[in-house]
N, C-alpha and C. Protein backbone atom coordinates (compact mmCIF):
# COMPACT_ATOMS: atom_id res chain seq x y z
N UNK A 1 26.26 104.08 -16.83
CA UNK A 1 26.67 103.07 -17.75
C UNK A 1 25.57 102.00 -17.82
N UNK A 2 25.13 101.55 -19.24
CA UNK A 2 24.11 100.70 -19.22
C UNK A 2 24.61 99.08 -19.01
N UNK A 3 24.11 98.58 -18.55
CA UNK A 3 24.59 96.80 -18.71
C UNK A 3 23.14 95.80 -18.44
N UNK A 4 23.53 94.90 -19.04
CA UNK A 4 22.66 93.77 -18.78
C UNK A 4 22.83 93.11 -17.60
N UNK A 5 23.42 93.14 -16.80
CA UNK A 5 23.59 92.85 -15.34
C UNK A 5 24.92 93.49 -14.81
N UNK A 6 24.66 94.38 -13.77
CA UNK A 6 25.35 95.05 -12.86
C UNK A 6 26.05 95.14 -12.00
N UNK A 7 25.67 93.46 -11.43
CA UNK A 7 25.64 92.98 -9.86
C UNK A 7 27.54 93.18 -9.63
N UNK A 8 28.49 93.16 -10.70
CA UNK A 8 29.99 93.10 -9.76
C UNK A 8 29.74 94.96 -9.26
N UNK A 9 29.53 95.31 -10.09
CA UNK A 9 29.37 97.23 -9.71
C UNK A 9 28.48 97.64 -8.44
N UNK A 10 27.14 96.75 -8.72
CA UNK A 10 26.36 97.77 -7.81
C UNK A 10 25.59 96.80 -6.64
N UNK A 11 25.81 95.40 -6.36
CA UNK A 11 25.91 95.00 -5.76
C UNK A 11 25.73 95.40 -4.14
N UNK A 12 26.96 95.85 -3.45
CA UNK A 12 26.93 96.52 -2.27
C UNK A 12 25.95 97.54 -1.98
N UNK A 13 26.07 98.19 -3.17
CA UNK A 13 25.00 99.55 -2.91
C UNK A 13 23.84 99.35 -3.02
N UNK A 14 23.66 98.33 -3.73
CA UNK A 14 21.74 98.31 -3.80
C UNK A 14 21.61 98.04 -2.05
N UNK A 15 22.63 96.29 -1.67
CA UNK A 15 22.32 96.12 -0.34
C UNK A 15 22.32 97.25 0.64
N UNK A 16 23.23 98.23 0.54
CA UNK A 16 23.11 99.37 1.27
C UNK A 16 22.02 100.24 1.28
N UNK A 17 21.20 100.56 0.57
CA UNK A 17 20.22 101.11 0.24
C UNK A 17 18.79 100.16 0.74
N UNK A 18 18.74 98.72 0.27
CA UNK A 18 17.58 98.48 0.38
C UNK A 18 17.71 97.03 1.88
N UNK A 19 18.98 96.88 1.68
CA UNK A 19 18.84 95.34 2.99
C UNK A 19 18.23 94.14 2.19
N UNK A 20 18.69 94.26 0.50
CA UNK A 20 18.30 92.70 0.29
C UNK A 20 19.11 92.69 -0.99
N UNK A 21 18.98 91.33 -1.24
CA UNK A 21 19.83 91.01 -2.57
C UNK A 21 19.80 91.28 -3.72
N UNK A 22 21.01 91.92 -4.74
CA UNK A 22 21.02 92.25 -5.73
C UNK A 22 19.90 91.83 -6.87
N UNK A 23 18.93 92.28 -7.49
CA UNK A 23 17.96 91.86 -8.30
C UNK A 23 19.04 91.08 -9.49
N UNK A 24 19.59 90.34 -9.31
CA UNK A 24 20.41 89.93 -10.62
C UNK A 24 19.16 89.29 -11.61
N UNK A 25 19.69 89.81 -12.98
CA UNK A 25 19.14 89.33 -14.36
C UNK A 25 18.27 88.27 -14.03
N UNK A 26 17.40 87.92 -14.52
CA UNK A 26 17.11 85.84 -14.27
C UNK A 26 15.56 85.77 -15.47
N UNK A 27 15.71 84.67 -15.35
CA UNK A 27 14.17 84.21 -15.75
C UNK A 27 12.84 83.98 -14.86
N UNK A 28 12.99 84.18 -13.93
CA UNK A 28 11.67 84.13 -12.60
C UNK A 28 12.00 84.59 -11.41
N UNK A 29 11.53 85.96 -11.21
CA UNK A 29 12.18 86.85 -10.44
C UNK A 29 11.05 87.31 -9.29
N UNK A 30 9.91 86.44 -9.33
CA UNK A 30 8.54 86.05 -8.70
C UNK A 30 7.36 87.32 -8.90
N UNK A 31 7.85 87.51 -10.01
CA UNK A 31 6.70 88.78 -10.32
C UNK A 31 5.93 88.08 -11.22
N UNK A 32 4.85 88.68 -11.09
CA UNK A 32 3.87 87.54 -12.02
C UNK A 32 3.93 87.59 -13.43
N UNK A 33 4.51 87.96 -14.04
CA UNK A 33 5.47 88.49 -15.72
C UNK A 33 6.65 87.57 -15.89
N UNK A 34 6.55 87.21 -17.06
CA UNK A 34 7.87 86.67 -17.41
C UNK A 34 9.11 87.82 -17.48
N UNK A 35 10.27 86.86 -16.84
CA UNK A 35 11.50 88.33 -17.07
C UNK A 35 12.78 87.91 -17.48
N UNK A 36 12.30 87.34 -18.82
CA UNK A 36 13.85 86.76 -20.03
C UNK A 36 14.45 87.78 -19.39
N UNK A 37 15.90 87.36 -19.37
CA UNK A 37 17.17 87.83 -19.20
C UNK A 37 17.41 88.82 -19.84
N UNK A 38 17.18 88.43 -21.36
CA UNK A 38 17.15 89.91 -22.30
C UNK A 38 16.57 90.55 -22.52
N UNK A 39 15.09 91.48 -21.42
CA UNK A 39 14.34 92.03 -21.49
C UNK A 39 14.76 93.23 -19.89
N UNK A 40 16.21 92.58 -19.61
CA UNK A 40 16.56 93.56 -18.29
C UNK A 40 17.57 94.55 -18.57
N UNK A 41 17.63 95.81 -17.85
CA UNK A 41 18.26 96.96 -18.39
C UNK A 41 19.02 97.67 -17.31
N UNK A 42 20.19 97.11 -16.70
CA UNK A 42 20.55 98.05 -15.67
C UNK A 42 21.55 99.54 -15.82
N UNK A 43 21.60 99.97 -14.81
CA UNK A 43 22.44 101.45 -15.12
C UNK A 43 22.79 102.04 -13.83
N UNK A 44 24.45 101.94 -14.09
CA UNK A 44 25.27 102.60 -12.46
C UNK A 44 25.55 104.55 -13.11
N UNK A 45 25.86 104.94 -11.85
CA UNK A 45 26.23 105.97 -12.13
C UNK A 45 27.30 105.88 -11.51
N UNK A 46 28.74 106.28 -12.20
CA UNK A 46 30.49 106.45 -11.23
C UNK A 46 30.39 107.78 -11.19
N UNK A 47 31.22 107.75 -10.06
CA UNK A 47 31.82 109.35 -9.55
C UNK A 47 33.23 108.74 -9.70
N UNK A 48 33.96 109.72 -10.60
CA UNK A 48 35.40 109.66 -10.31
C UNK A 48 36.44 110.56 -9.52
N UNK A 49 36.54 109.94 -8.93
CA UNK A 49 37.44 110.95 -7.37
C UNK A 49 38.86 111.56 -7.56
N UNK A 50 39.20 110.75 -8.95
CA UNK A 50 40.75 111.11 -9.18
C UNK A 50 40.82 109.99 -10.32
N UNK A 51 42.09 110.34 -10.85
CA UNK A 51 42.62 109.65 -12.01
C UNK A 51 42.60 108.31 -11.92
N UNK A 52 42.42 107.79 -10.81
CA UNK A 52 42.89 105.84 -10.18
C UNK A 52 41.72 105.56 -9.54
N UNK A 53 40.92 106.35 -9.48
CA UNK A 53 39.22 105.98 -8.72
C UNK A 53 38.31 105.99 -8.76
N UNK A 54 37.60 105.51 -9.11
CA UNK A 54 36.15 105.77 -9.56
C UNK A 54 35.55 104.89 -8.52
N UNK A 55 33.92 105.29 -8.37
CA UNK A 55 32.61 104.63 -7.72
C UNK A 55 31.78 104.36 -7.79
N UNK A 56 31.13 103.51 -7.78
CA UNK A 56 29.43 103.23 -8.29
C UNK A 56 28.84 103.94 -7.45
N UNK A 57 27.49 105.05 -7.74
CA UNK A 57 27.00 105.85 -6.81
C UNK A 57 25.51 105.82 -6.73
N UNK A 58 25.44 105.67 -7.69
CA UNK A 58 23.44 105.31 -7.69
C UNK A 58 23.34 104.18 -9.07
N UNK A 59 22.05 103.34 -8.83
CA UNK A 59 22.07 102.44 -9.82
C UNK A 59 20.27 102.53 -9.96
N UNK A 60 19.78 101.57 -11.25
CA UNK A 60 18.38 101.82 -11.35
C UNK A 60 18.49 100.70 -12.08
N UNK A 61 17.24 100.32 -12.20
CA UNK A 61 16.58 98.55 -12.72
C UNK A 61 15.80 98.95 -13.62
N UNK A 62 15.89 98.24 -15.23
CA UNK A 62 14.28 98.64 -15.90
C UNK A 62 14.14 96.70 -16.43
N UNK A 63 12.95 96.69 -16.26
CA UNK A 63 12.13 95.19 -16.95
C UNK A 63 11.96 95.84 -18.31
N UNK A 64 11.77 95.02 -19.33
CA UNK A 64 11.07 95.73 -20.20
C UNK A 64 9.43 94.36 -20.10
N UNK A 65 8.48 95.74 -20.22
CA UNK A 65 7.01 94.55 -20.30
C UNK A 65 6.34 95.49 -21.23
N UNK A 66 5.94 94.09 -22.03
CA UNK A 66 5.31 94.41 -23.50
C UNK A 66 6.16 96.03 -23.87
N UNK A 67 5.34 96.85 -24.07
CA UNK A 67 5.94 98.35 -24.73
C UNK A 67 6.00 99.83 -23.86
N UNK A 68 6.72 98.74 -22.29
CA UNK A 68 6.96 99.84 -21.24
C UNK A 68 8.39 99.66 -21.06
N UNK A 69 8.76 100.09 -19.68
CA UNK A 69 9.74 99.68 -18.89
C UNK A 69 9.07 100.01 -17.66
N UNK A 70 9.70 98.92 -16.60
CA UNK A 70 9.27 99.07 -15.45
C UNK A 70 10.86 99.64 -14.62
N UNK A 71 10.57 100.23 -14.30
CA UNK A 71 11.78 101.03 -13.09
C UNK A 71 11.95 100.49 -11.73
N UNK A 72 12.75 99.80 -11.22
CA UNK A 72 13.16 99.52 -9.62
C UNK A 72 14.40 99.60 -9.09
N UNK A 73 14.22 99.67 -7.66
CA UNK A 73 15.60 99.50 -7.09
C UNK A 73 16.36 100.46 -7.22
N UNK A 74 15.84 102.16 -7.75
CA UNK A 74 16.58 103.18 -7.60
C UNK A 74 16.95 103.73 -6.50
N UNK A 75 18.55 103.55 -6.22
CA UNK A 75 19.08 104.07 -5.24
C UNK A 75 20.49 104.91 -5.81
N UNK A 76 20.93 105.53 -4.38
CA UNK A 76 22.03 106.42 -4.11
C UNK A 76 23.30 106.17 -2.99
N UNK A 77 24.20 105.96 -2.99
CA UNK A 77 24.80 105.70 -2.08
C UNK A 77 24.55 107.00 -0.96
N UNK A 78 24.82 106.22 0.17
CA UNK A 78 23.99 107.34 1.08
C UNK A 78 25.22 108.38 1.80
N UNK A 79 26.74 108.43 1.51
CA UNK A 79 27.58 108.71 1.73
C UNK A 79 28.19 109.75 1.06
N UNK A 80 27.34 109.34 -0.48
CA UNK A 80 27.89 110.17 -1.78
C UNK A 80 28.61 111.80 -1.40
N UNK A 81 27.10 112.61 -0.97
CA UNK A 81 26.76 113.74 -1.41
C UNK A 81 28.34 114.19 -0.24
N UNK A 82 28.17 113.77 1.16
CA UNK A 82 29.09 114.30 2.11
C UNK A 82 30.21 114.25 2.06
N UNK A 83 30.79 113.53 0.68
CA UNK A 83 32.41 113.48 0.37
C UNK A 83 32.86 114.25 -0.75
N UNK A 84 31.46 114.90 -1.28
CA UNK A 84 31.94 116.00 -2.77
C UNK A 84 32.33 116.86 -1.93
N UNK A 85 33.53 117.51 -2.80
CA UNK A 85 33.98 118.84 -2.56
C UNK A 85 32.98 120.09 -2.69
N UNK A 86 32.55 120.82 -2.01
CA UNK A 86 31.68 122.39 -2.13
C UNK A 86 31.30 122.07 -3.87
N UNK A 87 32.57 122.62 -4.41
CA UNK A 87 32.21 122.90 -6.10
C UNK A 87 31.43 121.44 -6.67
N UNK A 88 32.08 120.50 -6.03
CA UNK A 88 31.00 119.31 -7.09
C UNK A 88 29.16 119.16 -6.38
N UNK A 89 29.47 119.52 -4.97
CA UNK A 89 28.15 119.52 -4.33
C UNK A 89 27.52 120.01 -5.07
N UNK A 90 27.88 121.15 -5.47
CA UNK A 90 26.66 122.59 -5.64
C UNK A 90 26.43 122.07 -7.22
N UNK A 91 27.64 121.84 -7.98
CA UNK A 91 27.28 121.60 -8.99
C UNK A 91 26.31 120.11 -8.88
N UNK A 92 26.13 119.17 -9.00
CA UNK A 92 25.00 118.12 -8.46
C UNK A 92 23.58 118.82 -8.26
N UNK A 93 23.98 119.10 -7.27
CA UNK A 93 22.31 119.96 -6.18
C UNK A 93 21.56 120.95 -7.10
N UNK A 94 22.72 121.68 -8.27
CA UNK A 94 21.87 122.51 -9.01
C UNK A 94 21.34 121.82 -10.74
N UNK A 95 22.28 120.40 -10.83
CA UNK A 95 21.57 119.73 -11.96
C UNK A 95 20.24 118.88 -11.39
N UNK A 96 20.20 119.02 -9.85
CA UNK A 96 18.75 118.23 -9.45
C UNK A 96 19.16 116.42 -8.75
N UNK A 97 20.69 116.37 -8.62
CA UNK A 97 21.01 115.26 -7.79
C UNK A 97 21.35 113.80 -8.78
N UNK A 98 21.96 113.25 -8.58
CA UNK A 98 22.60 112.21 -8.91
C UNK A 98 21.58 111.24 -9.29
N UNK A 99 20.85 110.57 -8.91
CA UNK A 99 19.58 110.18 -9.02
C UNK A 99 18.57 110.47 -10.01
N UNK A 100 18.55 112.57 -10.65
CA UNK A 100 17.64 111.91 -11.59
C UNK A 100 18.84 112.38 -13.10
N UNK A 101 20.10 112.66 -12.50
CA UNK A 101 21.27 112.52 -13.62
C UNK A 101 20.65 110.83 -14.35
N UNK A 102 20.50 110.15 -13.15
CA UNK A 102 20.65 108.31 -13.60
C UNK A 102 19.36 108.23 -14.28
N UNK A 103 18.33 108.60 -13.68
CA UNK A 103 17.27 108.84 -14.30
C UNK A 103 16.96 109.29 -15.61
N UNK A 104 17.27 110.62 -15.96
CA UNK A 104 17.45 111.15 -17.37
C UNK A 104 18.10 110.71 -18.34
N UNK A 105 19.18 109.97 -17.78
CA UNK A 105 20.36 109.11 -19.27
C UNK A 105 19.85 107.48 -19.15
N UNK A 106 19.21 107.56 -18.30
CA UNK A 106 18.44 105.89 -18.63
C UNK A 106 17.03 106.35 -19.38
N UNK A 107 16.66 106.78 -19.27
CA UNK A 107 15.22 106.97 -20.37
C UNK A 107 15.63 107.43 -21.60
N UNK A 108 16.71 107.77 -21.71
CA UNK A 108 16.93 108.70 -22.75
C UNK A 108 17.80 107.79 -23.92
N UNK A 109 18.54 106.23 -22.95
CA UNK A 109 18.58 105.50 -24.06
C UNK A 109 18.08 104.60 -24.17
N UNK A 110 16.63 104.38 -23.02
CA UNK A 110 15.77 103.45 -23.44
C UNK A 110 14.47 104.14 -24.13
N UNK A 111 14.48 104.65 -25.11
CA UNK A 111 13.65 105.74 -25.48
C UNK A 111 12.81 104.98 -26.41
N UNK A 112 12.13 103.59 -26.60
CA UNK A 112 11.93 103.06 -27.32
C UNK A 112 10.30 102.06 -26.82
N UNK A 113 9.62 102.74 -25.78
CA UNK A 113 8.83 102.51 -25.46
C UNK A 113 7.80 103.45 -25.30
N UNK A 114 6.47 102.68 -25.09
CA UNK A 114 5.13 103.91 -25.01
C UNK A 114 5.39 105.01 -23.49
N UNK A 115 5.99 103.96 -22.26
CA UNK A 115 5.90 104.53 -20.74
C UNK A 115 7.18 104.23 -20.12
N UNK A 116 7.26 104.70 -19.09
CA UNK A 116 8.08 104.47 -18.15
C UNK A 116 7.37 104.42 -16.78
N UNK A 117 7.25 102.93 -16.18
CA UNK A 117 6.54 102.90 -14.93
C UNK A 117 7.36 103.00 -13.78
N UNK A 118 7.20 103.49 -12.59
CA UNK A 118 7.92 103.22 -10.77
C UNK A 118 6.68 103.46 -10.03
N UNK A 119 7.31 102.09 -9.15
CA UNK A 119 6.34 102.02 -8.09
C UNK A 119 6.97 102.25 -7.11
N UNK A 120 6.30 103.33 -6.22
CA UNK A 120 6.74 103.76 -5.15
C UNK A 120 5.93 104.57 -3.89
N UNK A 121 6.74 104.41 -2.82
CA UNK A 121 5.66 105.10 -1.67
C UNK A 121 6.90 106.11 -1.19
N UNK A 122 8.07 106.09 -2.08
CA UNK A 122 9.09 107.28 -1.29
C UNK A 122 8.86 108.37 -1.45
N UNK A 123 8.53 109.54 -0.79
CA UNK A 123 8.71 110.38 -1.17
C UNK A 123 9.48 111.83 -2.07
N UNK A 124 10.84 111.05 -1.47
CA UNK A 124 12.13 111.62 -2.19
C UNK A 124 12.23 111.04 -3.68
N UNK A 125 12.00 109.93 -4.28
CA UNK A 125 11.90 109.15 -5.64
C UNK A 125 10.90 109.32 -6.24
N UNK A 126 9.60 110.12 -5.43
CA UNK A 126 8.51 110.88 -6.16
C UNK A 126 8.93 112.03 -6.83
N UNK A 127 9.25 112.84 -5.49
CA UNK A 127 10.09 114.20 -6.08
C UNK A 127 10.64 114.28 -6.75
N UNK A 128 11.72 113.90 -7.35
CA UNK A 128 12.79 113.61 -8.64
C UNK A 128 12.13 113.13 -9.97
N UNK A 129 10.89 111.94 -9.60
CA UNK A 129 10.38 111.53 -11.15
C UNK A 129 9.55 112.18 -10.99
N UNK A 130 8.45 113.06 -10.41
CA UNK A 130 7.87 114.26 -10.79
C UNK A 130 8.68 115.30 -11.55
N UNK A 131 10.11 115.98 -11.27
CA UNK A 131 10.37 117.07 -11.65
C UNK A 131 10.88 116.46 -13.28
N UNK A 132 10.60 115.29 -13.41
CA UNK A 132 11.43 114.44 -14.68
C UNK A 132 9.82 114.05 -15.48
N UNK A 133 8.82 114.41 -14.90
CA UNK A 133 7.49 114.43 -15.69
C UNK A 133 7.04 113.10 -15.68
N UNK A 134 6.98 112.37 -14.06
CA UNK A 134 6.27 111.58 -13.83
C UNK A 134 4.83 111.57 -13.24
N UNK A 135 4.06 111.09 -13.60
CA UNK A 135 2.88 111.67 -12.80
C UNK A 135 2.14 110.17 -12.00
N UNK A 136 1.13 110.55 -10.83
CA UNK A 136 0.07 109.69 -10.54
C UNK A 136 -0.86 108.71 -11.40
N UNK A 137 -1.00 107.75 -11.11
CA UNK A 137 -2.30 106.91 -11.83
C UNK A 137 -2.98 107.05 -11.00
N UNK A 138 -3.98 106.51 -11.37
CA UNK A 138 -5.38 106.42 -10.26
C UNK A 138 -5.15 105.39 -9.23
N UNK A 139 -3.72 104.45 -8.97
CA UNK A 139 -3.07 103.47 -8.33
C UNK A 139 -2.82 104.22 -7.38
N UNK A 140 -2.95 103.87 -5.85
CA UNK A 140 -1.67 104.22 -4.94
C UNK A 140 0.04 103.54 -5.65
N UNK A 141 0.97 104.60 -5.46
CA UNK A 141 2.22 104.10 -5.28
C UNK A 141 2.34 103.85 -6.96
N UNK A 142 1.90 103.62 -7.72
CA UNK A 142 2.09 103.56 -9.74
C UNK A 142 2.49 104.58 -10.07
N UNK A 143 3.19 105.42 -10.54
CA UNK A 143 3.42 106.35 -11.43
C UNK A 143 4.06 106.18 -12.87
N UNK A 144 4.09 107.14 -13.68
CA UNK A 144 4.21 106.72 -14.95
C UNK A 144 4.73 107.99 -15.49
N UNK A 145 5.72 107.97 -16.28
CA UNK A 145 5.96 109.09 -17.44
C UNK A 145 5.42 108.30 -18.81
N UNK A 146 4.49 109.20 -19.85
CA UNK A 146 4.77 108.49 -21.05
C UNK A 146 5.52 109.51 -21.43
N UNK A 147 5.76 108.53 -23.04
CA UNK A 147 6.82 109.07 -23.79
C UNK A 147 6.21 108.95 -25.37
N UNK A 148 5.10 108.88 -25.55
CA UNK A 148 4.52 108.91 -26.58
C UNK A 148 3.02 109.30 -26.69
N UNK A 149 2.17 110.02 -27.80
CA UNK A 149 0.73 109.95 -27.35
C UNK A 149 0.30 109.06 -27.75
N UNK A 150 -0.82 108.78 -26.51
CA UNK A 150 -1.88 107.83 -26.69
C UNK A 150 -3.30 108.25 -26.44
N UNK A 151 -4.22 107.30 -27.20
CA UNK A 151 -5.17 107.61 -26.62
C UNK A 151 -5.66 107.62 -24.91
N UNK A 152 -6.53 108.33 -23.93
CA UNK A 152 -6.32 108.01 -22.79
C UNK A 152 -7.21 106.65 -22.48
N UNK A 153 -7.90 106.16 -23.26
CA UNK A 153 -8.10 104.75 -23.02
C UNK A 153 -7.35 103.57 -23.03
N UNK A 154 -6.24 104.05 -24.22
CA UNK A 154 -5.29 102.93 -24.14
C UNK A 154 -4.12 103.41 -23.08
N UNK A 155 -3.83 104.21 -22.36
CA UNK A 155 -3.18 104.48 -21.48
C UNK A 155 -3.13 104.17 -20.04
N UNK A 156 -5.18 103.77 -19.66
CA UNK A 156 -5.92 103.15 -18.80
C UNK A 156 -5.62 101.86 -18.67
N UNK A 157 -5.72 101.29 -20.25
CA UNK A 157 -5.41 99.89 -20.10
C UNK A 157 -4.15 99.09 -20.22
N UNK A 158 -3.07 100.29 -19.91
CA UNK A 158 -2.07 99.70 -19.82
C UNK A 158 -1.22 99.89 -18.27
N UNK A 159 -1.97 100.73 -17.46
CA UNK A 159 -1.79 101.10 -16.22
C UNK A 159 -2.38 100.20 -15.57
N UNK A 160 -3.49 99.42 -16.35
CA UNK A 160 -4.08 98.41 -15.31
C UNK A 160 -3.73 97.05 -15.53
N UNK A 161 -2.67 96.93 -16.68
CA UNK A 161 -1.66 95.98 -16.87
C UNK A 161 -0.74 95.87 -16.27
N UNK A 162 -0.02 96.95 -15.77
CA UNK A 162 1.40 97.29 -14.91
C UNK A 162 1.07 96.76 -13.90
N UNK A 163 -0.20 97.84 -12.84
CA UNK A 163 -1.07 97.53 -11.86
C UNK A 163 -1.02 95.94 -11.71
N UNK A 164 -1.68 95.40 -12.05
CA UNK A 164 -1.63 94.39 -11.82
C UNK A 164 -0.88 92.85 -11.54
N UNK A 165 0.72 93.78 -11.98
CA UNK A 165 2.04 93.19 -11.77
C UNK A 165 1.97 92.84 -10.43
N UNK A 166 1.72 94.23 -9.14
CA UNK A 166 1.95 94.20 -8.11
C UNK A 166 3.61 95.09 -8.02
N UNK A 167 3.86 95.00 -6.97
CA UNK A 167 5.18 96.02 -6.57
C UNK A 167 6.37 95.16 -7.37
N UNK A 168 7.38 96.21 -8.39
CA UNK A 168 8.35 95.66 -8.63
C UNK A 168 9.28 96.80 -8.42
């Protein structure tokens, strides 16, 4: 589900995942970019357990800067996978995991940019935006899907725009 701020939904789980506070919406979020309120894009994923229950299970962050999105704060509840039943496991494990489910329906309705950036040193959040056609920059830890062609000069100089954000 997309929203402009997340924090009653996914709140707990980001803290569970990362040990710090919800990135809520704001205007100065200490990244060296401005980050109007209406340039933020969040997205939970529910599991519904039954007719009266549902859960927030993984959530993801996009900035929008100039004619990207920047990606953070993708997580999973870490409990998820060990409470599906066999049949929902397998079914999950064989669409490629909850994570890049969130992944694929967030690009797919923010489809309105040149890239999609994540910065990362996880390995497991590599794996997933690799198999989703993320690749390396010449950055440690930058990766990028585009979503449009460009020339590869202007693709340089917009990696060394991101780059230069620093970790978000």
């Amino acid at each position: 589900m997309h929203m402009r701020d997340a924090s009653f939904f996914a709140t707990e789980l980001f803290f569970e995942a990362f040990g710090q506070p919800f990135p809520k919406p704001r205007d100065q979020t200490g990244l060296s970019i401005p980050t109007p309120q209406d340039t933020w894009h969040q997205f939970v994923a529910f599991f519904k357990w039954s007719d009266t229950h549902f859960e927030p299970v993984a959530f993801v962050n996009y900035i929008r800067f100039n004619n990207v999105y920047l990606e953070g704060g993708l997580c999973a509840r870490r409990s998820f996978y060990r409470r599906l039943t066999p049949q929902h496991w397998q079914q999950c494990k064989d669409y490629g995991g909850v994570i890049r489910i969130l992944m694929e329906r967030s690009m797919l309705a923010l489809n309105d940019a040149d890239a999609w950036f994540g910065h990362t040193s996880s390995n497991p959040a590599w794996l997933v935006g690799s198999k989703l056609g993320f690749e390396a920059t010449r950055y440690p830890y930058l990766k990028v899907k585009w979503s449009r062609e460009l020339a590869e000069e202007r693709k340089r100089e917009i990696e060394d725009q991101v780059n230069a954000i620093g970790s978000f």
